[in-house]
C-alpha atoms as a PDB file:
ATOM      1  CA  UNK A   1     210.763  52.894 -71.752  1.00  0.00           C
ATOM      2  CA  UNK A   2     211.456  56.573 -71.080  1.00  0.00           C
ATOM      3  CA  UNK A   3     213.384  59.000 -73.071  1.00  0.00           C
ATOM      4  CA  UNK A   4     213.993  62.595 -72.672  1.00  0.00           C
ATOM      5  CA  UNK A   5     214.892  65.382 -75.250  1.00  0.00           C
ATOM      6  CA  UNK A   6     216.403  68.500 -73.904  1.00  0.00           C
ATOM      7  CA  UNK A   7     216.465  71.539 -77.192  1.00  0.00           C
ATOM      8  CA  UNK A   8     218.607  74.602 -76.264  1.00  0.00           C
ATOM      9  CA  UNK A   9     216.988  77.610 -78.764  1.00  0.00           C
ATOM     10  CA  UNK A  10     218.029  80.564 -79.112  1.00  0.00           C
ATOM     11  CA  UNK A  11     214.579  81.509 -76.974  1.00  0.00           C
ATOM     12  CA  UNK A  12     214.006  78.917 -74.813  1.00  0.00           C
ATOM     13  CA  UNK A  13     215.558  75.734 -73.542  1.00  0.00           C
ATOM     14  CA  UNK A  14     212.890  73.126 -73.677  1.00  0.00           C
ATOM     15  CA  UNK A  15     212.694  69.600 -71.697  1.00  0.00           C
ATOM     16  CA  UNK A  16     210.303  66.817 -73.044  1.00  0.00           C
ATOM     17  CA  UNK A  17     209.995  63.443 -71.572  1.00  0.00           C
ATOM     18  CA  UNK A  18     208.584  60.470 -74.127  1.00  0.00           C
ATOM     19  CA  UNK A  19     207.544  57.111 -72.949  1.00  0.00           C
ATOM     20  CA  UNK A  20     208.013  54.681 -75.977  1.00  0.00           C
ATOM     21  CA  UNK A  21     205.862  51.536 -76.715  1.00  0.00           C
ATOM     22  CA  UNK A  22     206.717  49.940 -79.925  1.00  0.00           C
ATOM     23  CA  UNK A  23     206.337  52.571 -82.440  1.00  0.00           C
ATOM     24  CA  UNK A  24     204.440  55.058 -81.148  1.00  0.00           C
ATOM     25  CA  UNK A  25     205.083  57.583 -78.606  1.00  0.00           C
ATOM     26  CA  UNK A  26     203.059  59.658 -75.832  1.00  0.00           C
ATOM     27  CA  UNK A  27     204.631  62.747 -73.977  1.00  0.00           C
ATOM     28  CA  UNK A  28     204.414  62.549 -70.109  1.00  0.00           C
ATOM     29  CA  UNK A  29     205.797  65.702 -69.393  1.00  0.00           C
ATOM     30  CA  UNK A  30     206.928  69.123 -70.623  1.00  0.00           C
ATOM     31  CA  UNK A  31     208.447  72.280 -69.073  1.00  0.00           C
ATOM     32  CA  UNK A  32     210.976  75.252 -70.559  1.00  0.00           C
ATOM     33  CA  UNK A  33     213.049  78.071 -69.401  1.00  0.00           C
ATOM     34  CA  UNK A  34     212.723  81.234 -71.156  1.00  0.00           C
ATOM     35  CA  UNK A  35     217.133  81.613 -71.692  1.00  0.00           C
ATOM     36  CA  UNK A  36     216.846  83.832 -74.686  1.00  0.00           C
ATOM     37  CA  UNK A  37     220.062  83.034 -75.758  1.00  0.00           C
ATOM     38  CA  UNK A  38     220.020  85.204 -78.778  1.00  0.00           C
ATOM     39  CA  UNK A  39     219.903  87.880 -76.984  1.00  0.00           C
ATOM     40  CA  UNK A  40     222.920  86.905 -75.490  1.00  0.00           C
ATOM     41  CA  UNK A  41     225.276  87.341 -78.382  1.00  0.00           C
ATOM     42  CA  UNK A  42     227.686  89.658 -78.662  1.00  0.00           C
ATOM     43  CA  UNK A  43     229.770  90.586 -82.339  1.00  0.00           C
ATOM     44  CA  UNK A  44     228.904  86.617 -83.194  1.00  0.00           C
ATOM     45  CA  UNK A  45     229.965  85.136 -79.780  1.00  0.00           C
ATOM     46  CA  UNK A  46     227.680  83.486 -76.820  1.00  0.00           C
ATOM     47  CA  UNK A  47     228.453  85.522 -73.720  1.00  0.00           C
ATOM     48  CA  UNK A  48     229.686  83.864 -70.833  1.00  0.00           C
ATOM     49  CA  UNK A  49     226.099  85.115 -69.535  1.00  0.00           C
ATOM     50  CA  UNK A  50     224.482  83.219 -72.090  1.00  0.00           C
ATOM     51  CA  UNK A  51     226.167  80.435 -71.210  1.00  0.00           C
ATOM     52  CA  UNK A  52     225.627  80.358 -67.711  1.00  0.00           C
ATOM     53  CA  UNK A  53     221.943  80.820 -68.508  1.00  0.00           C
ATOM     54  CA  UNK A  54     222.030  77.737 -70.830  1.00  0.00           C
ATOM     55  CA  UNK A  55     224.289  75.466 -68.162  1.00  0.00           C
ATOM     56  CA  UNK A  56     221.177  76.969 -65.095  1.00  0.00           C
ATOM     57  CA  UNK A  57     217.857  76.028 -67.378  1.00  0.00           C
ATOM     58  CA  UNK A  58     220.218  72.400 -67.405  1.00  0.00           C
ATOM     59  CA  UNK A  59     220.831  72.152 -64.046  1.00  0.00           C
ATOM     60  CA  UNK A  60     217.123  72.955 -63.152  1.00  0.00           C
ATOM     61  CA  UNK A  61     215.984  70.121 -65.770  1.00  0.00           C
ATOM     62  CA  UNK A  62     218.416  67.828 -64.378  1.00  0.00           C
ATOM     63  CA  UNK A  63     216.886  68.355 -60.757  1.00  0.00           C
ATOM     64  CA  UNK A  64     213.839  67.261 -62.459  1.00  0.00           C
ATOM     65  CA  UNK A  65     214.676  64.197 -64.233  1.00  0.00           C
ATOM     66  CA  UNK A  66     215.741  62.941 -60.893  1.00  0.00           C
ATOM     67  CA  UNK A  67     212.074  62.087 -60.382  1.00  0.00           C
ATOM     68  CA  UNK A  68     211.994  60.299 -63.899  1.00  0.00           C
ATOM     69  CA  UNK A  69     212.978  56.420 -64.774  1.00  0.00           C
ATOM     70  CA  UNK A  70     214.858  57.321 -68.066  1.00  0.00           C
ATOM     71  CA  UNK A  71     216.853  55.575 -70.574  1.00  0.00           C
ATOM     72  CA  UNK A  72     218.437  58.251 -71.586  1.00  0.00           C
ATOM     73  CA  UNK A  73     218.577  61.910 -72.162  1.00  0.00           C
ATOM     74  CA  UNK A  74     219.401  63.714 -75.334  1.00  0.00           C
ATOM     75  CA  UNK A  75     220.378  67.287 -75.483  1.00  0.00           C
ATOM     76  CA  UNK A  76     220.171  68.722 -78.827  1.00  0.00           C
ATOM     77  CA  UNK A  77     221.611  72.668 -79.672  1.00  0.00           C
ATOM     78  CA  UNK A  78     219.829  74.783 -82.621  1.00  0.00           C
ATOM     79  CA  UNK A  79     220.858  78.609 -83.633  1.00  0.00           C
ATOM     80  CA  UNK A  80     221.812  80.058 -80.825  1.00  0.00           C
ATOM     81  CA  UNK A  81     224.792  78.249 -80.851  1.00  0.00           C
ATOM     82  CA  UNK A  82     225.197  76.675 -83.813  1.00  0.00           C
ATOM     83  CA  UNK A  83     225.701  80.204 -86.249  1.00  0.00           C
ATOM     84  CA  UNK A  84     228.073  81.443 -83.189  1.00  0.00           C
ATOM     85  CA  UNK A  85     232.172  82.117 -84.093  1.00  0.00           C
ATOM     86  CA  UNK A  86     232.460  79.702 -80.107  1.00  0.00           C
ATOM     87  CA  UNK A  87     230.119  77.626 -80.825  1.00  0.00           C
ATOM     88  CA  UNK A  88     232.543  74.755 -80.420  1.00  0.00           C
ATOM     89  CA  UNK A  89     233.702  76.405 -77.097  1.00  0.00           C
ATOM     90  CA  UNK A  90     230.157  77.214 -75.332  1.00  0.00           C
ATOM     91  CA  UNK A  91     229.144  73.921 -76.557  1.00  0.00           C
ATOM     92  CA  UNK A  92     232.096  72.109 -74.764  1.00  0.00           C
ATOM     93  CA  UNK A  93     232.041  74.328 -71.446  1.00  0.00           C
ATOM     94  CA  UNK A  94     228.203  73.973 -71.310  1.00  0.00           C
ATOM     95  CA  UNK A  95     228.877  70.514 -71.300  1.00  0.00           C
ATOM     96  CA  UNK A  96     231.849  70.213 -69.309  1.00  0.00           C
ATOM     97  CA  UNK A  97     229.453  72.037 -66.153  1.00  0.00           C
ATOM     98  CA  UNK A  98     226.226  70.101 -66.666  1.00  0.00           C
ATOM     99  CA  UNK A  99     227.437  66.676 -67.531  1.00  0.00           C
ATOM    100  CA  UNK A 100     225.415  66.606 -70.649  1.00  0.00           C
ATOM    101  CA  UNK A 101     226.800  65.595 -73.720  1.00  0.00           C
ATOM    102  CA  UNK A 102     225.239  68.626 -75.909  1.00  0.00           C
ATOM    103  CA  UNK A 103     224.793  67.585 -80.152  1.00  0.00           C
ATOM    104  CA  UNK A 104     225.121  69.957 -81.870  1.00  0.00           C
ATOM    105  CA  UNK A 105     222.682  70.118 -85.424  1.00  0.00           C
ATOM    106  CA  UNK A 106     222.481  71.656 -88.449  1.00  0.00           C
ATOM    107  CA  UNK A 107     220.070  73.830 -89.691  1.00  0.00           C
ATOM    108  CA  UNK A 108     219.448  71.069 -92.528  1.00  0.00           C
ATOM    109  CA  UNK A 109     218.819  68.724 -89.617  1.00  0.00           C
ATOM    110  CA  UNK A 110     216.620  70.898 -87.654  1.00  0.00           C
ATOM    111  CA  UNK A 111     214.572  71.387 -90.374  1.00  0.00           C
ATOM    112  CA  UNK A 112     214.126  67.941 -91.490  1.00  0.00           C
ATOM    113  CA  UNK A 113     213.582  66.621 -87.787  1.00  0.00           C
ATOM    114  CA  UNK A 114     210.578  69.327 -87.935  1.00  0.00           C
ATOM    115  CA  UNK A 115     209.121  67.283 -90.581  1.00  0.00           C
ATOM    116  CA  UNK A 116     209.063  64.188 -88.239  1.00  0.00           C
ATOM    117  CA  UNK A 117     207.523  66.002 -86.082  1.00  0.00           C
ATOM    118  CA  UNK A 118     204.964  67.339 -88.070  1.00  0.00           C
ATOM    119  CA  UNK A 119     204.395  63.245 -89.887  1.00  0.00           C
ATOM    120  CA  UNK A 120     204.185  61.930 -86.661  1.00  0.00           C
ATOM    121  CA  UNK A 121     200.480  63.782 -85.833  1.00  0.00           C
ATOM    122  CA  UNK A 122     199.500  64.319 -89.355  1.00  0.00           C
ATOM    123  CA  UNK A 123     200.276  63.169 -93.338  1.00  0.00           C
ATOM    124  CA  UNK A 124     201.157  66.092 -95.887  1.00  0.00           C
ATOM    125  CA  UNK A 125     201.180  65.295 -99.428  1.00  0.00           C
ATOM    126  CA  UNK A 126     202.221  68.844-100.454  1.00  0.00           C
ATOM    127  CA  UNK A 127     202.957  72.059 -98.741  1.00  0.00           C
ATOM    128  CA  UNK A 128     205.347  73.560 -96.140  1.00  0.00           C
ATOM    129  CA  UNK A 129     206.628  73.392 -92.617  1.00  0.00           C
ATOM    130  CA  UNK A 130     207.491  76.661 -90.919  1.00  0.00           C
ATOM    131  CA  UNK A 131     209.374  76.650 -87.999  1.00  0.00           C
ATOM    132  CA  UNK A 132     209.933  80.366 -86.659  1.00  0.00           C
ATOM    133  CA  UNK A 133     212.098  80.269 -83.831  1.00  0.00           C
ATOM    134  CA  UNK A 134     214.481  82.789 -82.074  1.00  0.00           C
ATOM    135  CA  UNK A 135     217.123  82.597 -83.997  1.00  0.00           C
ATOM    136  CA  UNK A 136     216.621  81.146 -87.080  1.00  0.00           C
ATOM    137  CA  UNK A 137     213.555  79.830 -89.467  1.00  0.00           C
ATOM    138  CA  UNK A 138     213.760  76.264 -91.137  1.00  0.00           C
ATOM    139  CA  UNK A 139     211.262  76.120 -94.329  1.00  0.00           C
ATOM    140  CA  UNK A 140     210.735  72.350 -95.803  1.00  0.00           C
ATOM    141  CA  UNK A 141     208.632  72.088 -99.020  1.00  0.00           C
ATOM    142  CA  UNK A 142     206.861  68.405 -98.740  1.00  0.00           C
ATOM    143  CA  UNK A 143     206.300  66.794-102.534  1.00  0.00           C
ATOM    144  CA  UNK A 144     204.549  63.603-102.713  1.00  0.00           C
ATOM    145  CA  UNK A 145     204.626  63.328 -98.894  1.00  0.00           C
ATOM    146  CA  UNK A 146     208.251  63.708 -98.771  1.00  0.00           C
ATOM    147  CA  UNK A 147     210.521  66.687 -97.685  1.00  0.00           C
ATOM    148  CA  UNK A 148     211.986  68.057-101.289  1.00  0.00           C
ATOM    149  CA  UNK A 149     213.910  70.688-100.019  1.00  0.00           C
ATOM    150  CA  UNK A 150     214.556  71.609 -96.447  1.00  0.00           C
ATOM    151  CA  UNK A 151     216.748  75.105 -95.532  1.00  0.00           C
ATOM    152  CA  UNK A 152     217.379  77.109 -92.087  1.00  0.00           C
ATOM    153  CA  UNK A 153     217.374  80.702 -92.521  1.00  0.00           C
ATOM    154  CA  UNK A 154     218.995  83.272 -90.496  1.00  0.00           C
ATOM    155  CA  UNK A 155     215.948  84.971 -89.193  1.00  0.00           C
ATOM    156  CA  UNK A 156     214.268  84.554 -86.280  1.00  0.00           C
ATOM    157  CA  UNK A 157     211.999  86.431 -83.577  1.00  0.00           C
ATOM    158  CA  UNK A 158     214.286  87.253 -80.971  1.00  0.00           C
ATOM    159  CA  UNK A 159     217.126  88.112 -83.765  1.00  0.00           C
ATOM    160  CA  UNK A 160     215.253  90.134 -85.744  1.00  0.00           C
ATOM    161  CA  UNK A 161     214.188  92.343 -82.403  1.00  0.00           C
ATOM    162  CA  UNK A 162     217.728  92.441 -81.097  1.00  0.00           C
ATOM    163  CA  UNK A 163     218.929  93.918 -84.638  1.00  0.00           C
ATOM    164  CA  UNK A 164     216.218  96.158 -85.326  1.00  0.00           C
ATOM    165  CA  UNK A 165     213.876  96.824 -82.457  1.00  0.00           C
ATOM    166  CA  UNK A 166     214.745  99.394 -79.263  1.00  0.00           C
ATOM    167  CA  UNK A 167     211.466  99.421 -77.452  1.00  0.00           C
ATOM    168  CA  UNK A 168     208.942  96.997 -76.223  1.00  0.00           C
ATOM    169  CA  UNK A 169     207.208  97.154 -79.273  1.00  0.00           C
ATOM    170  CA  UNK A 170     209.136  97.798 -82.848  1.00  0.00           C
ATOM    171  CA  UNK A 171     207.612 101.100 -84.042  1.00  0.00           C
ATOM    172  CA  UNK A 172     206.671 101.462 -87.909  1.00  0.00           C
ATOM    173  CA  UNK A 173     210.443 102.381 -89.009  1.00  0.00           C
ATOM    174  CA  UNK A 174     211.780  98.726 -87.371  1.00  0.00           C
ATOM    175  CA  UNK A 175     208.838  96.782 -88.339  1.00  0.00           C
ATOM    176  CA  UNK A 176     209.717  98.101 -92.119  1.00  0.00           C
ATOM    177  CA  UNK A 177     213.645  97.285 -91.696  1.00  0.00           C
ATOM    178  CA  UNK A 178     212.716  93.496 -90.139  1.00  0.00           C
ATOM    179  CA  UNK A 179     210.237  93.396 -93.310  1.00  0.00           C
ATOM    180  CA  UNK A 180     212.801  94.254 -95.842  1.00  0.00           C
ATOM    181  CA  UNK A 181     215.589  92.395 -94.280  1.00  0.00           C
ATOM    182  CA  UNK A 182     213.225  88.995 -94.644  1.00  0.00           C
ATOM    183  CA  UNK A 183     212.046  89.575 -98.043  1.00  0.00           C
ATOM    184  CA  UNK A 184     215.849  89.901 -99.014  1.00  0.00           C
ATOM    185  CA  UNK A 185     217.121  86.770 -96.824  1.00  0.00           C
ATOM    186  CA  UNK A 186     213.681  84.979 -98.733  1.00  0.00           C
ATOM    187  CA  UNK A 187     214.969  85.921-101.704  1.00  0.00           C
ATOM    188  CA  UNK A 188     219.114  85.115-101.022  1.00  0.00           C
ATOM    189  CA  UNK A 189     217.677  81.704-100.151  1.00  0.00           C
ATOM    190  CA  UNK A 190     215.538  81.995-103.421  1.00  0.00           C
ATOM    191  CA  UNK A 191     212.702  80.670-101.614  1.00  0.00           C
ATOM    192  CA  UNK A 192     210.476  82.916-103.668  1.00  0.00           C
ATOM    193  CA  UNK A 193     210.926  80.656-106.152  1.00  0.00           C
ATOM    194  CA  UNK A 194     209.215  77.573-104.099  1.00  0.00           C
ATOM    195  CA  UNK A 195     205.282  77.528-105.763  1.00  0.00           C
ATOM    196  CA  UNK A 196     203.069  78.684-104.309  1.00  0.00           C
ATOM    197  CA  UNK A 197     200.652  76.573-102.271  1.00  0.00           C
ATOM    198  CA  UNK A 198     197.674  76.191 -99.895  1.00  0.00           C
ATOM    199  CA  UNK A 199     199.102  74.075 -96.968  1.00  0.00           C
ATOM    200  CA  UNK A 200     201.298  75.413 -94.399  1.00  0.00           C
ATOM    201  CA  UNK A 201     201.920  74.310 -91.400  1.00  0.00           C
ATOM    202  CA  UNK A 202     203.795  76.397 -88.909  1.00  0.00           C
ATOM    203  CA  UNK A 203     205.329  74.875 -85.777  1.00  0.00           C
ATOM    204  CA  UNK A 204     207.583  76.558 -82.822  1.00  0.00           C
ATOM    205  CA  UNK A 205     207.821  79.056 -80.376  1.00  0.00           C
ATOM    206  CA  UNK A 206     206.698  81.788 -82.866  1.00  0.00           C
ATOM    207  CA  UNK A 207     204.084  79.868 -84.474  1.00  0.00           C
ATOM    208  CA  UNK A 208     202.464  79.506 -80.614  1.00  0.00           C
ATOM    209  CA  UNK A 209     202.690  82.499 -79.376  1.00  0.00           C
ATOM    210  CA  UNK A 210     201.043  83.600 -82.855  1.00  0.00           C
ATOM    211  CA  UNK A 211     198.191  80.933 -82.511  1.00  0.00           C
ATOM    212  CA  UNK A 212     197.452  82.270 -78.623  1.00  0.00           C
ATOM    213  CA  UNK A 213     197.191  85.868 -80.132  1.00  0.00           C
ATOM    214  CA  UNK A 214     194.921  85.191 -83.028  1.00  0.00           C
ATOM    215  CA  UNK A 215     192.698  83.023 -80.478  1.00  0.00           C
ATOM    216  CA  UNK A 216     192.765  86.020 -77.767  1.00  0.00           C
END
């Protein structure tokens, strides 16, 4: 059978259809809209632009799915509107227009559904998974094979540029605010007391867009 997972970020709004055989699963297709819902929040509230961005990259999946057998669809909602003062609102009127029921998870979720990610392609006995995304950053420290801890922080990509940067590129001042503002949301979250170890594996947005620079 066929599933499909629709995850509104905070950068993009990504669509990816499974087809299950026991338990195992292969992906038969993929696409995204570039939303960059983050940027759409104003003094802690999604914009009405934001969410008709969110309810259009829906729409346009929707249109696609119609060429799919599915069993179902699940649309799941990260940062962008989960650390939002409307977040029960958007989420509600973004369903309401699309006829999706939108869930709506927790950063403690988010980051431990990353790590089932992650076990599904590869084992780790000990070390970290990264995700960067827009808006926030979920860190889980694997012990023994198994997630120990698991947080979300506030800090994201597209976040971090909308509070600090101006122009296409952050010059030296903003790249030394975004630095200082992490290192103090690290240590808030007292992740600088996690030990210090060789494996890390980064996944997301972020993480990509990092790999295709390094390999360029």
């Amino acid at each position: 059978m066929n599933y499909a997972v629709i995850d509104i970020g905070s950068n993009t709004i990504r669509l990816s259809v499974y087809k299950a055989e026991g338990e195992s699963f292969i992906l038969l297709f993929s696409d995204k809209a570039n939303a960059g819902l983050a940027g759409y929040i104003k003094k802690k509230i999604m914009t009405k632009e934001g969410i008709d961005r969110a309810c259009i990259a829906l729409e346009k999946f929707k249109k696609l799915l119609s060429q799919f057998t599915v069993e179902s669809v699940s649309v799941i909602a990260t940062a962008a509107l989960r650390n939002v003062d409307n977040s029960k609102e958007a989420v509600k009127e973004i369903s309401d227009r699309t006829g999706y029921s939108v869930e709506l998870i927790s950063g403690h979720e988010e980051a431990l559904l990353g790590y089932y990610g992650v076990l599904s392609e590869q084992r780790i006995n000990e070390g970290y998974i990264i995700d960067i995304g827009g808006g926030s950053a979920e860190i889980t420290y694997i012990t023994k094979g198994m997630p120990s801890t698991a947080v979300s922080l506030p800090v994201g990509s597209l976040n971090l540029y909308s509070k600090f940067g101006k122009g296409f590129l952050p010059n030296e001042k903003e790249f030394r605010k975004m630095s200082e503002f992490v290192s103090d949301t690290l240590k808030n979250y007292c992740i600088d007391d996690y030990p210090k170890l060789q494996t890390a594996v980064c996944v997301g947005g972020t993480a990509r867009a990092a790999l295709r620079l390094i390999n360029s």
